[in-house]
C-alpha atoms as a PDB file:
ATOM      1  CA  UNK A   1     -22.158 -42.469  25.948  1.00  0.00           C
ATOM      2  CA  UNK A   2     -21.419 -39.578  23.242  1.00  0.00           C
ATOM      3  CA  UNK A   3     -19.959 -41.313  20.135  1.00  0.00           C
ATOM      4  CA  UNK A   4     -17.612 -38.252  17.801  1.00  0.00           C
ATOM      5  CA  UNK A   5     -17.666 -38.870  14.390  1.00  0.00           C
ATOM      6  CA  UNK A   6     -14.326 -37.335  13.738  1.00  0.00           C
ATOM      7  CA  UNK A   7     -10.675 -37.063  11.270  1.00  0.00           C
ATOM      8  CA  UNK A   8      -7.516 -36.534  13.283  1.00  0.00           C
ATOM      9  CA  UNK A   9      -6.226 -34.087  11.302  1.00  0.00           C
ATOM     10  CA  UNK A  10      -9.598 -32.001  11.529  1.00  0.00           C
ATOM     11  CA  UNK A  11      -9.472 -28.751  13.504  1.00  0.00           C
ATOM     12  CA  UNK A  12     -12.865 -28.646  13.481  1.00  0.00           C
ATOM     13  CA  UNK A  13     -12.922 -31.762  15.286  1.00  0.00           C
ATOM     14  CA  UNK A  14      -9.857 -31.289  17.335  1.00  0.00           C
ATOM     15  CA  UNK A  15     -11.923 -28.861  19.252  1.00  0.00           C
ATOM     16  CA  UNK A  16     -14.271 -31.254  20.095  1.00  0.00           C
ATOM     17  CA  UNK A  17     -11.961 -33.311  21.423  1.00  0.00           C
ATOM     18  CA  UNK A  18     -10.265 -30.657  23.580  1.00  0.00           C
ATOM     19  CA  UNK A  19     -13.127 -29.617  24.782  1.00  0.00           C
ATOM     20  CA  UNK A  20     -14.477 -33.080  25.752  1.00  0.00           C
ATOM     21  CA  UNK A  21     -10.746 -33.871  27.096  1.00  0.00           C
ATOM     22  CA  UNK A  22     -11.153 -30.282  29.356  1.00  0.00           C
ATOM     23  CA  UNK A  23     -14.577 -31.548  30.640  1.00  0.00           C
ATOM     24  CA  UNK A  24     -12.851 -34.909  31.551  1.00  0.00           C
ATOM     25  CA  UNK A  25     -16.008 -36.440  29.711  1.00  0.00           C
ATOM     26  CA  UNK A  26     -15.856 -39.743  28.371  1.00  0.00           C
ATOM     27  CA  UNK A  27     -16.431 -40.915  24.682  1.00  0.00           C
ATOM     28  CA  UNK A  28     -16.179 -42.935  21.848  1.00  0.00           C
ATOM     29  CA  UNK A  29     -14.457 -41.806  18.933  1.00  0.00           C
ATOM     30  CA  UNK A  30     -14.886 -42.926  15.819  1.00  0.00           C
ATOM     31  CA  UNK A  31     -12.540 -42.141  13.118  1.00  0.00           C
ATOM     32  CA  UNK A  32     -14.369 -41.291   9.549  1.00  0.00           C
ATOM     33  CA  UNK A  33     -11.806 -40.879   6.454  1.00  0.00           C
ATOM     34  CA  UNK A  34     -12.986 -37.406   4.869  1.00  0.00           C
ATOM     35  CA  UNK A  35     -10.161 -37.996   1.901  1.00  0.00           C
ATOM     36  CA  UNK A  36     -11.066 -41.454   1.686  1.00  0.00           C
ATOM     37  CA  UNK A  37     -15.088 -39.678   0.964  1.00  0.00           C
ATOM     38  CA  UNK A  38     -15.964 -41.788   4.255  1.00  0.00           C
ATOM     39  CA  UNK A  39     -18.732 -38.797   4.822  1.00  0.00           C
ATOM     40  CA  UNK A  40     -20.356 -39.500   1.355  1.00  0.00           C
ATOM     41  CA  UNK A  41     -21.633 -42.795   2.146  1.00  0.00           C
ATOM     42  CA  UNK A  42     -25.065 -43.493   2.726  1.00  0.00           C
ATOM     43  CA  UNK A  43     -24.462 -45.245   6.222  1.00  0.00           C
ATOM     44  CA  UNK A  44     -22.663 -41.328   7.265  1.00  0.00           C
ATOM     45  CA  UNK A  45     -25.159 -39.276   5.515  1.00  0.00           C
ATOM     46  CA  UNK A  46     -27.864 -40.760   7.397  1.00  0.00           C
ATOM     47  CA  UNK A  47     -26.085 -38.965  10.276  1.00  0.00           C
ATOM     48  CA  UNK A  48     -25.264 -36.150   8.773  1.00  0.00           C
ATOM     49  CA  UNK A  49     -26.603 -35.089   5.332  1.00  0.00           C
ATOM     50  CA  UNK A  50     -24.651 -32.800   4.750  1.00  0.00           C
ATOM     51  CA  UNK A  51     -21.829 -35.274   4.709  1.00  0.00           C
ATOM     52  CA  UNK A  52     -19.197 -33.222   6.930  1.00  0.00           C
ATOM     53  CA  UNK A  53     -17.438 -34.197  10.543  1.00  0.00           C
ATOM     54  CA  UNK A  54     -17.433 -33.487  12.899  1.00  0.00           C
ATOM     55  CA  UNK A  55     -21.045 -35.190  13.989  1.00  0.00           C
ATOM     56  CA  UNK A  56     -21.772 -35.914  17.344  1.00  0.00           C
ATOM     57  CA  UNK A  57     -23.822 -38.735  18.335  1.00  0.00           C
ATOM     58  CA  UNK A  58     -26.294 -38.527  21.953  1.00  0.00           C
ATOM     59  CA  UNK A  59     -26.863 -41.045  23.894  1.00  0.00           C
ATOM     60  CA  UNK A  60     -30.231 -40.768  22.924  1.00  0.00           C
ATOM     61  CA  UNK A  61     -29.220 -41.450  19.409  1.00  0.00           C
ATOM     62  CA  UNK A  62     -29.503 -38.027  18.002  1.00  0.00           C
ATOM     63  CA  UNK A  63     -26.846 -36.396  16.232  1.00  0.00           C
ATOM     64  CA  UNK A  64     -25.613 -33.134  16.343  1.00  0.00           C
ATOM     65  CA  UNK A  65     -23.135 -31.720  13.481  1.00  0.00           C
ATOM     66  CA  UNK A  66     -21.253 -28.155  12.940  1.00  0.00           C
ATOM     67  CA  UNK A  67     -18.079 -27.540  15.231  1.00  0.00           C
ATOM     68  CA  UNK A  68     -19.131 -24.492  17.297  1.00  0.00           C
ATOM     69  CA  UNK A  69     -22.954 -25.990  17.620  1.00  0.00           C
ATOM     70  CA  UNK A  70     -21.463 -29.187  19.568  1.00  0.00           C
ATOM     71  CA  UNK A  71     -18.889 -26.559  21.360  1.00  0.00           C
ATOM     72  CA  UNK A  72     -21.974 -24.734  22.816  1.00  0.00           C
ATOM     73  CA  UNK A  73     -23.929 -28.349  23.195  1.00  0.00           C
ATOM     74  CA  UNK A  74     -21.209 -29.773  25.617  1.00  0.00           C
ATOM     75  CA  UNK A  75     -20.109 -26.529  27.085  1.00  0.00           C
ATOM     76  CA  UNK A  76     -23.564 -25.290  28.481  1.00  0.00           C
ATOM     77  CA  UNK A  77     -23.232 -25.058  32.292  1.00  0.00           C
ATOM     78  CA  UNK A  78     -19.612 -25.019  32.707  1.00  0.00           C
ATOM     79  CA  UNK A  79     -17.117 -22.921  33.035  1.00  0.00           C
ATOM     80  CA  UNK A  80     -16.247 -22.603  29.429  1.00  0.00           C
ATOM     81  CA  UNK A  81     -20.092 -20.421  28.304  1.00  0.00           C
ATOM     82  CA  UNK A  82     -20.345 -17.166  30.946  1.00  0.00           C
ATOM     83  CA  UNK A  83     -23.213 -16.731  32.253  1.00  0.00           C
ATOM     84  CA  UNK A  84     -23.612 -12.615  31.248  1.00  0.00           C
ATOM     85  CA  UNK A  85     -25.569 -11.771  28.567  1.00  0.00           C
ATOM     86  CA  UNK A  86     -22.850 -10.111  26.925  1.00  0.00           C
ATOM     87  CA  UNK A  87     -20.013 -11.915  27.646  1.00  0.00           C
ATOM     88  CA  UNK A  88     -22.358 -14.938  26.048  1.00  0.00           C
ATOM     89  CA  UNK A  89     -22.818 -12.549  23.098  1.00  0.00           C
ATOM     90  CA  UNK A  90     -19.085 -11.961  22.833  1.00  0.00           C
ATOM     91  CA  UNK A  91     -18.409 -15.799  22.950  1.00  0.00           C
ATOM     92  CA  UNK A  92     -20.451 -16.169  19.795  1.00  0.00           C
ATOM     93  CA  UNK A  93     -19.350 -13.001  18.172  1.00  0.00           C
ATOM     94  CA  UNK A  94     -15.512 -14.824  18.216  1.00  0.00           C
ATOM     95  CA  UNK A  95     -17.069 -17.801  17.022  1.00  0.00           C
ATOM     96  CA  UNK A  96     -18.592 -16.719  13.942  1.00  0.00           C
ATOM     97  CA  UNK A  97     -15.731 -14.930  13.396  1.00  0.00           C
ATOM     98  CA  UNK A  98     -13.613 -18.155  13.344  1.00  0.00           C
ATOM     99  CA  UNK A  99     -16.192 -19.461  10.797  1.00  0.00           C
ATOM    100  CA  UNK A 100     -16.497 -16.747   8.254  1.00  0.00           C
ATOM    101  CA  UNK A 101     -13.541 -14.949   8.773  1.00  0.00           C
ATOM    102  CA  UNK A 102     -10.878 -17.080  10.091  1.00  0.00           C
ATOM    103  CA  UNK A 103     -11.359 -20.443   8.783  1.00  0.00           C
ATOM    104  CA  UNK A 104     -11.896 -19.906   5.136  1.00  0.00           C
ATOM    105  CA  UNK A 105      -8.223 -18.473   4.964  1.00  0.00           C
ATOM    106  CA  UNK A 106      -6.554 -20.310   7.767  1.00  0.00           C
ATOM    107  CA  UNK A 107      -7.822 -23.643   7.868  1.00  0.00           C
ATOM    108  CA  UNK A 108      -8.617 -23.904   4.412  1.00  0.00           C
ATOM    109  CA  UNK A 109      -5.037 -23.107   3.329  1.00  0.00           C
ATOM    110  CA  UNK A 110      -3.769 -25.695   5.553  1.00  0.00           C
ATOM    111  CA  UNK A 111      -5.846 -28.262   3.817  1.00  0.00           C
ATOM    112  CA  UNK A 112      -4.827 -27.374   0.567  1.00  0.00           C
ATOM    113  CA  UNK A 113      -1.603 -27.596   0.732  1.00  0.00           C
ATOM    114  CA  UNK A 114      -1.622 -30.875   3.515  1.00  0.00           C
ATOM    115  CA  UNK A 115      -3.974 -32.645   0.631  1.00  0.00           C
ATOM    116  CA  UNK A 116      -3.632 -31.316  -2.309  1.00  0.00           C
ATOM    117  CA  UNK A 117      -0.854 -31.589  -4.799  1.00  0.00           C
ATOM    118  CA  UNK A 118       1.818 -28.942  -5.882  1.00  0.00           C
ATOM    119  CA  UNK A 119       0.244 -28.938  -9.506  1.00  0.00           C
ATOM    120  CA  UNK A 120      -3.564 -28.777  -8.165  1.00  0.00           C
ATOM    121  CA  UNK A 121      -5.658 -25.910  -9.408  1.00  0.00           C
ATOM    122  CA  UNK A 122      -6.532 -24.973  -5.990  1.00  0.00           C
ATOM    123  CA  UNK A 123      -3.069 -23.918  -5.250  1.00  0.00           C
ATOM    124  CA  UNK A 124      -3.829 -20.536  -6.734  1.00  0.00           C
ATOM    125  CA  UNK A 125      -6.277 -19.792  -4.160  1.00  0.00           C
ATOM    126  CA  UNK A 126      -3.650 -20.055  -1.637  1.00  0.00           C
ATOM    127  CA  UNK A 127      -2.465 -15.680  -2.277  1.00  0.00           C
ATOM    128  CA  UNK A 128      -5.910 -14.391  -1.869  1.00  0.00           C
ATOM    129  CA  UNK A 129      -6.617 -16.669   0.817  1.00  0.00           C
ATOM    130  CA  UNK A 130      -3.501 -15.781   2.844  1.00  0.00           C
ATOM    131  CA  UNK A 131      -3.808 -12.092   2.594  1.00  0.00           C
ATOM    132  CA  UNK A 132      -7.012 -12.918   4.044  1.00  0.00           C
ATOM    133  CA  UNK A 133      -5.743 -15.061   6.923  1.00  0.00           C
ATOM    134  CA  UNK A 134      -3.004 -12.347   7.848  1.00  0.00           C
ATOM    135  CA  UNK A 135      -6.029 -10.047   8.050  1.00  0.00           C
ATOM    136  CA  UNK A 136      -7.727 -12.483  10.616  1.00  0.00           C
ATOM    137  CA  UNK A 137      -5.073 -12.891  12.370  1.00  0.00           C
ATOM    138  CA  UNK A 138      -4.242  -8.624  12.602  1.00  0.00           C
ATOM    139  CA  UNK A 139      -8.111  -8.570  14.054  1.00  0.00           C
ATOM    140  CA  UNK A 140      -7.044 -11.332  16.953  1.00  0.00           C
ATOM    141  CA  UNK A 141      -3.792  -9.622  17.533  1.00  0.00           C
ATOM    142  CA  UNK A 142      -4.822  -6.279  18.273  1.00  0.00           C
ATOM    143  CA  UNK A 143      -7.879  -7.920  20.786  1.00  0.00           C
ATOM    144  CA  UNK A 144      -5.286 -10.032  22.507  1.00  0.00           C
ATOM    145  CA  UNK A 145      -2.611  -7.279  23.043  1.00  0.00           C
ATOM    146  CA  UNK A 146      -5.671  -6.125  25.584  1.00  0.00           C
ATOM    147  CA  UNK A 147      -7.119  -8.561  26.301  1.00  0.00           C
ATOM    148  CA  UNK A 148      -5.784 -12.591  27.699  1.00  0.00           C
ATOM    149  CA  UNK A 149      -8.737 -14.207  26.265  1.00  0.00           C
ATOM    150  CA  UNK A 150     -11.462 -13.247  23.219  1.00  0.00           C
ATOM    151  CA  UNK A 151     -14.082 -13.118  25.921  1.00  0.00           C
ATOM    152  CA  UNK A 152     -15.431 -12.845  29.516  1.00  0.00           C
ATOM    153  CA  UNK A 153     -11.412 -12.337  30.852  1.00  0.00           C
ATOM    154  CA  UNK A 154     -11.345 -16.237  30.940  1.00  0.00           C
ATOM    155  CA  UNK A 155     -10.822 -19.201  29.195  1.00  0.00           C
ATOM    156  CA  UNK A 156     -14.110 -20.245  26.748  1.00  0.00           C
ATOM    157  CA  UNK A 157     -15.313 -22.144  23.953  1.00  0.00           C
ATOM    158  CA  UNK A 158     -14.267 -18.656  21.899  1.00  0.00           C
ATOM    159  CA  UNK A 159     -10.832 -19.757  22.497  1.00  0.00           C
ATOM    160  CA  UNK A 160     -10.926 -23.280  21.923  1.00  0.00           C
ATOM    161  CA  UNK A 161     -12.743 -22.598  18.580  1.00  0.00           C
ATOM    162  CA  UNK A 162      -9.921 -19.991  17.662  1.00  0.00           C
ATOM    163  CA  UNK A 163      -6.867 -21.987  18.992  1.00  0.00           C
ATOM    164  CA  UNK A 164      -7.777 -25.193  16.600  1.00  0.00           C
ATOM    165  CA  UNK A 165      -6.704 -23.720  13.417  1.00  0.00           C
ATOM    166  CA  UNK A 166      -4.773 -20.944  14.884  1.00  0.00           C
ATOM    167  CA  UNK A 167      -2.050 -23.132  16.575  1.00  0.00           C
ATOM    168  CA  UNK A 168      -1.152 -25.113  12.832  1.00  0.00           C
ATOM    169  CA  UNK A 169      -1.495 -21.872  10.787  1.00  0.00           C
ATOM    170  CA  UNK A 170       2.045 -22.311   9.580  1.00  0.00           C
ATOM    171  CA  UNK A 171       1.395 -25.684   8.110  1.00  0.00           C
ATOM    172  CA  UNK A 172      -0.723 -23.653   5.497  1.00  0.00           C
ATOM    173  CA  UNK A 173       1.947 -21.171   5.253  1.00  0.00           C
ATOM    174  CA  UNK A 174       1.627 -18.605   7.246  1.00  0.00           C
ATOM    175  CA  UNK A 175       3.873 -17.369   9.628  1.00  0.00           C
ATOM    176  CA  UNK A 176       2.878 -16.402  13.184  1.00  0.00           C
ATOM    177  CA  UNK A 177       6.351 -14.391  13.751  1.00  0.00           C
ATOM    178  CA  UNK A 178       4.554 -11.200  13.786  1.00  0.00           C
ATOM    179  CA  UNK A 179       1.791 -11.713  15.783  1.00  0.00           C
ATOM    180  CA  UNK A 180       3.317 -11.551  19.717  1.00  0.00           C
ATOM    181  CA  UNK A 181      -0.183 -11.489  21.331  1.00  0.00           C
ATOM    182  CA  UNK A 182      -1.334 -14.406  19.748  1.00  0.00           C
ATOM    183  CA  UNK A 183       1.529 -16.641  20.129  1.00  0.00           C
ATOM    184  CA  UNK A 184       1.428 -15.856  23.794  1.00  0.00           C
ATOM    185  CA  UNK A 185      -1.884 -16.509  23.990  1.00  0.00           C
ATOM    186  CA  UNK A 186      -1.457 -19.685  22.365  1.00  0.00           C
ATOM    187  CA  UNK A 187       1.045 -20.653  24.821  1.00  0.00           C
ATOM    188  CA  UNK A 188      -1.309 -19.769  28.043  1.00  0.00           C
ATOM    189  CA  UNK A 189      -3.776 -22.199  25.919  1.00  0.00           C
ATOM    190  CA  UNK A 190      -1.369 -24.845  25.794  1.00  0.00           C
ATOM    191  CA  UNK A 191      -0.729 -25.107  29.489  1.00  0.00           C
ATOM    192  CA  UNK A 192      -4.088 -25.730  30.226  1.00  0.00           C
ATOM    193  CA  UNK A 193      -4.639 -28.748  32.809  1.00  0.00           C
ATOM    194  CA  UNK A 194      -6.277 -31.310  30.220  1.00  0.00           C
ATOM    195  CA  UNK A 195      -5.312 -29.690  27.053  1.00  0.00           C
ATOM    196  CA  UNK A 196      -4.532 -32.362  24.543  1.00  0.00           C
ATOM    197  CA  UNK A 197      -2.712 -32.354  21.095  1.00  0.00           C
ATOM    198  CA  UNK A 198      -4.568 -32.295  17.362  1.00  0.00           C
ATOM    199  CA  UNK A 199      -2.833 -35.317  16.801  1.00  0.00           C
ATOM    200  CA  UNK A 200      -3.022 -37.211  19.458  1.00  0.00           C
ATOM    201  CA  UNK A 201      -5.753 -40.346  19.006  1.00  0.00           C
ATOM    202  CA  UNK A 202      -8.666 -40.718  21.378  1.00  0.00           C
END
């Protein structure tokens, strides 16, 4: 059975576990306290070294880490990776976006100001960062105002890496009033048969 080395309050793993919850495929879940510096431990490094969840253990007892790796891991053959070449292409394309220019400036906000507190020196990187996570979210808009989904007309592992962060955005202050194409889309995620909440335990 696949063990998830995971943080409920991680988007990175929440889209593990939606994923895993969309492919109705069993697992054990294993919580690991990243503010606690549960991935610094020599027991968790030996999974991981570079000390970050989510990890994903094989039956085989391998382990697989990085978010959109284990996406594309448990997705492969199903419904959620096309089969095209481009459409495949396009599936990645939205997933390094999320990583380089989404997450720095949406998820990383929302940790900051979740974790850290209101006198923390990393609360002035939360104006650069924003601007930056407005501008992320102005690239998504104008895709989804043509398109339902970021790739292949359908519902993929593009999405699910996008809609993690996307859908909590305004717990790192900022607002998703503006952007109608998104917050539909978001909403057409939502309703998915399966779909499961970020905070809702294994």
């Amino acid at each position: 059975m696949l063990t998830l080395y995971d943080y409920l309050d991680s988007g990175n793993g929440y889209k593990i576990r939606l994923l895993l919850a969309l492919l109705n495929e069993p697992y054990r879940w294993v919580e690991v306290d990243i503010i606690a510096g549960a991935t610094r431990t020599p027991e968790f490094l030996a999974k991981n070294p570079n000390g970050r969840i989510p990890t994903l253990e094989l039956a085989d007892g391998s382990f697989l880490a990085e978010s959109n790796a284990i996406l594309w891991y448990l997705a492969e053959g199903s419904a959620f990776i096309p089969n095209e070449r481009l459409a495949r292409a396009q599936v990645l394309q939205w997933m390094f976006f999320e990583q380089y220019s989404h997450e720095p400036y949406v998820a990383t906000p929302r940790f900051i100001v979740k974790h850290f507190p209101a006198d923390s020196p990393r609360r002035a990187e939360l104006p650069a960062r924003l601007v930056l996570g407005r501008a992320a979210l102005a690239v998504m808009e104008a895709h989804l105002q043509r398109n339902r989904y970021f790739a292949a007309g359908r519902y993929t592992i593009a999405d699910i890496a996008l809609y993690a962060y996307t859908h909590v955005a305004h717990e790192g202050g900022l607002d998703l009033a503006p952007y109608e194409a998104v917050d539909a889309w978001l909403a057409r995620v939502a309703k998915y048969d399966r779909h499961v909440l970020l905070t809702r335990r294994p």
